[in-house]
N, C-alpha and C. Protein backbone atom coordinates (compact mmCIF):
# COMPACT_ATOMS: atom_id res chain seq x y z
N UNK A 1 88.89 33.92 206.00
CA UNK A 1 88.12 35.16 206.08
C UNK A 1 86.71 34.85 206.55
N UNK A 2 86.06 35.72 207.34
CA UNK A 2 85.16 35.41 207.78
C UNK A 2 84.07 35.56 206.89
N UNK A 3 82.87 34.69 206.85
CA UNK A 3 81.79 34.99 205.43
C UNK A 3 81.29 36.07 204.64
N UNK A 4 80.82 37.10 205.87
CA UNK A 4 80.54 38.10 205.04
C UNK A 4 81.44 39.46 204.17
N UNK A 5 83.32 39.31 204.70
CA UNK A 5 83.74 39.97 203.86
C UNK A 5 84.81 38.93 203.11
N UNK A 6 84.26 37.69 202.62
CA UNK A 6 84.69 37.15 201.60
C UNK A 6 84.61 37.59 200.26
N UNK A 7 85.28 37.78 199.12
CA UNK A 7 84.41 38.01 197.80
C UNK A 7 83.43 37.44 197.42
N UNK A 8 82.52 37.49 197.27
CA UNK A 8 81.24 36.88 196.04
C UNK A 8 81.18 37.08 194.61
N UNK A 9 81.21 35.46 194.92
CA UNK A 9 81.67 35.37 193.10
C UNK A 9 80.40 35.74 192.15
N UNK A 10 80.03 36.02 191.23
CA UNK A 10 78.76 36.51 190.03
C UNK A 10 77.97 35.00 190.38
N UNK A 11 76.92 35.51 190.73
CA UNK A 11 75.90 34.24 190.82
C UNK A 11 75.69 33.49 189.22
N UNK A 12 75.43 32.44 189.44
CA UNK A 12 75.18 31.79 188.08
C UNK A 12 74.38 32.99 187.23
N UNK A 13 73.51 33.31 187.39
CA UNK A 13 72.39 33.94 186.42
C UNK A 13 73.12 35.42 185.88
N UNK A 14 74.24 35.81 186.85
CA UNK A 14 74.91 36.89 186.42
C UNK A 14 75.92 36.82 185.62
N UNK A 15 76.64 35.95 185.71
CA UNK A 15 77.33 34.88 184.42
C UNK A 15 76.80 34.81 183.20
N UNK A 16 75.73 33.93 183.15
CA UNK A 16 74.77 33.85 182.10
C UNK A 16 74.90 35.38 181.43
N UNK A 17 74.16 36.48 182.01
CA UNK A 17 73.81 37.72 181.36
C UNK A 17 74.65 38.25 180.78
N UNK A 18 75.97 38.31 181.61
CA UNK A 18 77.20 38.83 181.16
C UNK A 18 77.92 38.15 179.83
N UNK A 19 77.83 36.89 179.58
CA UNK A 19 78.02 36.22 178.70
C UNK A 19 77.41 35.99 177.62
N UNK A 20 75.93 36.20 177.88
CA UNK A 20 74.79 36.86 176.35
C UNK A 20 75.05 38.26 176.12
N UNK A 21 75.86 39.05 176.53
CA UNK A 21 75.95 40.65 176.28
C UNK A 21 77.26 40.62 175.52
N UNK A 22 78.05 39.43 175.92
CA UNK A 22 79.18 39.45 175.20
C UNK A 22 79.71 38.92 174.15
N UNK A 23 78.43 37.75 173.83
CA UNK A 23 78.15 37.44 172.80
C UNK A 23 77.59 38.17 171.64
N UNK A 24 76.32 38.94 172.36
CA UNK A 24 75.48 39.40 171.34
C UNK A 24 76.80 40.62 170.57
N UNK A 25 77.74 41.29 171.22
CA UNK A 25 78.49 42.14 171.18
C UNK A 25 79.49 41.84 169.69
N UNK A 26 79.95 40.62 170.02
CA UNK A 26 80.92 39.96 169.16
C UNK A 26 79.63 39.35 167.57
N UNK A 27 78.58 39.03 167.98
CA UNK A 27 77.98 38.84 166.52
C UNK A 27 77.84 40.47 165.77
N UNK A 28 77.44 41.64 166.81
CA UNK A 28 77.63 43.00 165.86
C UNK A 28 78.83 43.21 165.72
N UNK A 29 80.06 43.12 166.08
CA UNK A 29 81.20 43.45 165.46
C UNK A 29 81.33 42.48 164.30
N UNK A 30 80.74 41.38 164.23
CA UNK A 30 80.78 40.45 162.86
C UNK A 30 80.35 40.75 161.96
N UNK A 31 79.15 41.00 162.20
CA UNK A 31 78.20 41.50 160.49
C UNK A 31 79.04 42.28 160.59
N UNK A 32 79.21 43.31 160.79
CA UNK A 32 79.63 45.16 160.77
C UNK A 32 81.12 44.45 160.25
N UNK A 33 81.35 43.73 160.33
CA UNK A 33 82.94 43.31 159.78
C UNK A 33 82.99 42.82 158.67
N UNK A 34 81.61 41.60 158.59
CA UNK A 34 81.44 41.18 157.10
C UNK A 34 80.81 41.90 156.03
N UNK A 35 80.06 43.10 156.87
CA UNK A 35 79.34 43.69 155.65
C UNK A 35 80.44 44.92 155.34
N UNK A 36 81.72 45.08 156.33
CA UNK A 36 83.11 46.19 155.37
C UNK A 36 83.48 45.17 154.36
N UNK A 37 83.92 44.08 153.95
CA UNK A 37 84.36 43.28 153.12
C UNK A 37 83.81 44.14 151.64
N UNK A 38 82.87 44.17 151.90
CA UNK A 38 81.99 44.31 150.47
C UNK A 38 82.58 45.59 149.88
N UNK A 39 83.17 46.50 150.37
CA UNK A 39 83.52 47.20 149.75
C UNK A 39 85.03 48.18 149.96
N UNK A 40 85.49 47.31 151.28
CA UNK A 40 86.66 47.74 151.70
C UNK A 40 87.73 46.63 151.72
N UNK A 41 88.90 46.90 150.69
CA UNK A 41 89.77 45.69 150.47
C UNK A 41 90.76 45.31 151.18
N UNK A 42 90.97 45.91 152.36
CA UNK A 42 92.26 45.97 153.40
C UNK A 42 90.98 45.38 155.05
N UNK A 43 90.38 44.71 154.36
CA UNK A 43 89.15 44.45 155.71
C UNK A 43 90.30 42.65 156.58
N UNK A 44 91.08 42.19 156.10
CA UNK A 44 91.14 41.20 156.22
C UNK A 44 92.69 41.87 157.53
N UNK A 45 93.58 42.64 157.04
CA UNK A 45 94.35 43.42 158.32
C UNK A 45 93.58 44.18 159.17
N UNK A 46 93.07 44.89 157.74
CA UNK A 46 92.57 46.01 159.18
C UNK A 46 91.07 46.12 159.56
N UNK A 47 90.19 45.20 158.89
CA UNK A 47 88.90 45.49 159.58
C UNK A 47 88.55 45.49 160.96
N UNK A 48 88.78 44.54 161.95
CA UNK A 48 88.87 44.33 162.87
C UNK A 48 88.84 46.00 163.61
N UNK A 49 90.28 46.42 163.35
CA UNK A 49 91.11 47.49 164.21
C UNK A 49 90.24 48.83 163.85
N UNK A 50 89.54 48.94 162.58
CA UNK A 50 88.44 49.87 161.98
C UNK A 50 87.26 49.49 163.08
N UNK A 51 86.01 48.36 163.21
CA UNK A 51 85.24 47.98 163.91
C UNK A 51 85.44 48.56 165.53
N UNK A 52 86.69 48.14 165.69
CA UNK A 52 87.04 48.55 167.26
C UNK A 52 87.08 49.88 167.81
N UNK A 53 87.61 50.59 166.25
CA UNK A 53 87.96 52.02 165.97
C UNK A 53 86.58 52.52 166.40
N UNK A 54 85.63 52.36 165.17
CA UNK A 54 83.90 52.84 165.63
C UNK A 54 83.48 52.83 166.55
N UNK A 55 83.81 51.72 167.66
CA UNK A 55 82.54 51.16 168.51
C UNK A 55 83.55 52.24 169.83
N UNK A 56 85.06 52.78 169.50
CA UNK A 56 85.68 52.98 170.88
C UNK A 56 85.96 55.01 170.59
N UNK A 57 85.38 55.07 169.67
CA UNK A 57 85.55 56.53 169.26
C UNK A 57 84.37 57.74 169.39
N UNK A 58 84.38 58.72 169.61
CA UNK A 58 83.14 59.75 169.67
C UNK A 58 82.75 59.62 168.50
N UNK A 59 80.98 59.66 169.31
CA UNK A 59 79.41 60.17 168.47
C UNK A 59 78.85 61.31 169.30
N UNK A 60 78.16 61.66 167.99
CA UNK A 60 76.95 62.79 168.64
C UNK A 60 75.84 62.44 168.78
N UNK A 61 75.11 62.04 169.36
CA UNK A 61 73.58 61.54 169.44
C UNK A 61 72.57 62.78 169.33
N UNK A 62 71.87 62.90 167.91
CA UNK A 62 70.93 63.78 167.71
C UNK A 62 69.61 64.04 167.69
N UNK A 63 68.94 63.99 168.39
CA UNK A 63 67.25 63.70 168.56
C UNK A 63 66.64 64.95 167.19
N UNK A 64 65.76 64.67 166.68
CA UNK A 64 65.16 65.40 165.79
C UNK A 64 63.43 64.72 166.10
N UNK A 65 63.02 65.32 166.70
CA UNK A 65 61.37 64.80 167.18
C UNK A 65 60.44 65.25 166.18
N UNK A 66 60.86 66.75 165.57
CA UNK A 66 59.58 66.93 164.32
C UNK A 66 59.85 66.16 163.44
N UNK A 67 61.16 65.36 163.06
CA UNK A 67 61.35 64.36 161.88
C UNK A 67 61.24 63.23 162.34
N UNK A 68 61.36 62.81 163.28
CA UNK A 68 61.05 61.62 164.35
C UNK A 68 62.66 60.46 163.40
N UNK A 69 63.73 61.68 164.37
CA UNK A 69 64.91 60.83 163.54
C UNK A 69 65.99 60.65 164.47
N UNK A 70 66.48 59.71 164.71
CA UNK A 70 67.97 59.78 166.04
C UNK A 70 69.20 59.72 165.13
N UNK A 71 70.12 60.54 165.24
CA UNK A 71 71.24 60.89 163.94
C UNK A 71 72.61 60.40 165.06
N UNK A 72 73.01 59.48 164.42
CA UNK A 72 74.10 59.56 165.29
C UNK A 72 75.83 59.79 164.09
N UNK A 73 76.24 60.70 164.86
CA UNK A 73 76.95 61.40 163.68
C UNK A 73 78.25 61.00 164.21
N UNK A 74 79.36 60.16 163.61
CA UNK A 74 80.83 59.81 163.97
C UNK A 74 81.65 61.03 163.66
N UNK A 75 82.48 61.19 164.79
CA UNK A 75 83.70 61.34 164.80
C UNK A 75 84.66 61.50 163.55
N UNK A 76 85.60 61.46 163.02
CA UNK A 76 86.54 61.05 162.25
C UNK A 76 87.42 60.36 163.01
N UNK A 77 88.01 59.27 161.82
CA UNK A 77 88.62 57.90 162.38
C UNK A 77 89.99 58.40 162.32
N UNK A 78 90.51 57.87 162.28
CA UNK A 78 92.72 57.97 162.16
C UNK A 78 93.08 58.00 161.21
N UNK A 79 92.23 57.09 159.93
CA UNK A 79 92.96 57.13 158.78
C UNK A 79 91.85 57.63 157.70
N UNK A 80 92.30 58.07 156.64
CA UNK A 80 91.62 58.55 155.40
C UNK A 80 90.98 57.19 155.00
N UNK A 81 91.20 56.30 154.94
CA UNK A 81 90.92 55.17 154.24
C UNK A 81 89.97 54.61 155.45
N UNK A 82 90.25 54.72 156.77
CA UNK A 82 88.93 54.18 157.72
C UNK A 82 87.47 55.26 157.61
N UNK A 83 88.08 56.49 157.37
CA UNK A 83 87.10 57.28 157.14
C UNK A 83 85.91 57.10 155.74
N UNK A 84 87.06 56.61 155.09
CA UNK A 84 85.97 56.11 153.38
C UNK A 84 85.37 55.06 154.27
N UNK A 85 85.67 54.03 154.98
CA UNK A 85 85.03 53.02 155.08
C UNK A 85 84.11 53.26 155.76
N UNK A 86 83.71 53.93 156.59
CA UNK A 86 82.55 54.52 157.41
C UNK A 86 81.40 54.97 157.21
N UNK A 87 81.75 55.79 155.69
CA UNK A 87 81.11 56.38 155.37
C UNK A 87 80.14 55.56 154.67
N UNK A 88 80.84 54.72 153.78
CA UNK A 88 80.05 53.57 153.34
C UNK A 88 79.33 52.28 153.97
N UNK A 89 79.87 52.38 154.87
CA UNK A 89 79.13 51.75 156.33
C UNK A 89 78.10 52.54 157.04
N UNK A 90 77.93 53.41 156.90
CA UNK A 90 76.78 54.85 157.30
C UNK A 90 75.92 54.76 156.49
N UNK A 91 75.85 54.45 155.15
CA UNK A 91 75.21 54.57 153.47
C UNK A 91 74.37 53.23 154.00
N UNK A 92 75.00 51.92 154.56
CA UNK A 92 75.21 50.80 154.57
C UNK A 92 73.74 50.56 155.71
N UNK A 93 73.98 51.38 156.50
CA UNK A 93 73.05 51.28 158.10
C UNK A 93 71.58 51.65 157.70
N UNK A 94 71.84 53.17 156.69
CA UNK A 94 71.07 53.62 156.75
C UNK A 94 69.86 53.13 156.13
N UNK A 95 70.30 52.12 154.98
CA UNK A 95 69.29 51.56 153.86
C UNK A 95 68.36 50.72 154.77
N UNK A 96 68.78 50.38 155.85
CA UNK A 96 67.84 48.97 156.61
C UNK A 96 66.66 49.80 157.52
N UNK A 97 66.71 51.50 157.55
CA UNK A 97 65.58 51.99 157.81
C UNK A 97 65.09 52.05 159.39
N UNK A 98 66.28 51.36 160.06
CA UNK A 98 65.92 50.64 161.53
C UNK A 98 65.37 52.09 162.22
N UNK A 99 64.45 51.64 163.32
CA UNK A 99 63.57 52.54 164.11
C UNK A 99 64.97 51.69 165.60
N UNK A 100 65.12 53.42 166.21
CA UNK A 100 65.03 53.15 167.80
C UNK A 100 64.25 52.37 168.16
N UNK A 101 64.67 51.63 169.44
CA UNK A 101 63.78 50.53 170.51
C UNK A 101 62.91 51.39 171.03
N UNK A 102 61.53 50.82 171.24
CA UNK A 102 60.61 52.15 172.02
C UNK A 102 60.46 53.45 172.19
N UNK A 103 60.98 53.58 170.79
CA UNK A 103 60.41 55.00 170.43
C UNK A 103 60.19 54.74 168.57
N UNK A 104 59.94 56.00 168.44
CA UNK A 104 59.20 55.90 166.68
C UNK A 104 60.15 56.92 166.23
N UNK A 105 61.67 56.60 166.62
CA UNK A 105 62.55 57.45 165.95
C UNK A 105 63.63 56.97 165.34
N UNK A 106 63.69 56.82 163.88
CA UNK A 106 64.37 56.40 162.79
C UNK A 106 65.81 56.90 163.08
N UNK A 107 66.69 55.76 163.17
CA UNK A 107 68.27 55.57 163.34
C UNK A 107 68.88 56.04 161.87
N UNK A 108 69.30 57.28 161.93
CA UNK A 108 70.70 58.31 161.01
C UNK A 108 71.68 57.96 161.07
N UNK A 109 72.54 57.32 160.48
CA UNK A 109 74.18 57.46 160.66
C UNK A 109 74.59 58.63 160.06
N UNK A 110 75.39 59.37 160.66
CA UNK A 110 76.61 60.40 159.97
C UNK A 110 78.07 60.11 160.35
N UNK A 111 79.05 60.91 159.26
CA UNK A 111 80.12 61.31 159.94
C UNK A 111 80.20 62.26 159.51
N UNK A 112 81.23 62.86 160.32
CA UNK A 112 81.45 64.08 160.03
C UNK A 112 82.89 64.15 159.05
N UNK A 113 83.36 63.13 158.63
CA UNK A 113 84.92 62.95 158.34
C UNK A 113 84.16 63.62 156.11
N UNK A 114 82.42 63.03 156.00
CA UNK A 114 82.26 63.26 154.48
C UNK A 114 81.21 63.21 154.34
């Protein structure tokens, strides 16, 4: 094939990036996996498939600017029992108080499943 409609492969540095995004990705599905343990006893089958559940399911993203609050409100999961776990994982988020990146608006978890 002639050079310019050869494929081009991801330059080194695009490698790199792609591979710190997919890392950083897999350490939040970890905590978020180790911190269901604590109170969900089926975390060792099904946490995983719960984690995957969250991260691959509808949110509502809610701006509240006079409270200076970003609510992000889940979905309901598949099962009654992923839904308890969420919720306590929502309880879980919320205690650490975290502010949005570059802005001064305090991260809400909801669901809507309780």
């Amino acid at each position: 094939m002639p050079q310019e409609k050869r494929y081009n492969k991801l330059k080194q540095e695009g490698k790199k990036i792609k591979n710190a995004i997919i890392m950083l990705a897999y350490r939040a599905e970890s905590v978020l996996f180790n911190a269901l343990r604590d109170f969900y006893k089926y975390t060792g089958k099904e946490g995983r498939i719960i984690i995957n559940e969250i991260f691959t399911s509808e949110a509502d993203i809610i701006p509240g600017y006079q409270n200076k609050t970003l609510t992000v409100k889940r979905h309901s999961l598949s099962t009654p029992r992923a839904n308890d776990a969420v919720i306590k994982l929502c309880q879980l988020l919320n205690e650490t108080e975290t502010i949005y990146p570059y802005s001064d608006l305090r991260l809400i978890y909801q669901t809507v499943a309780g």
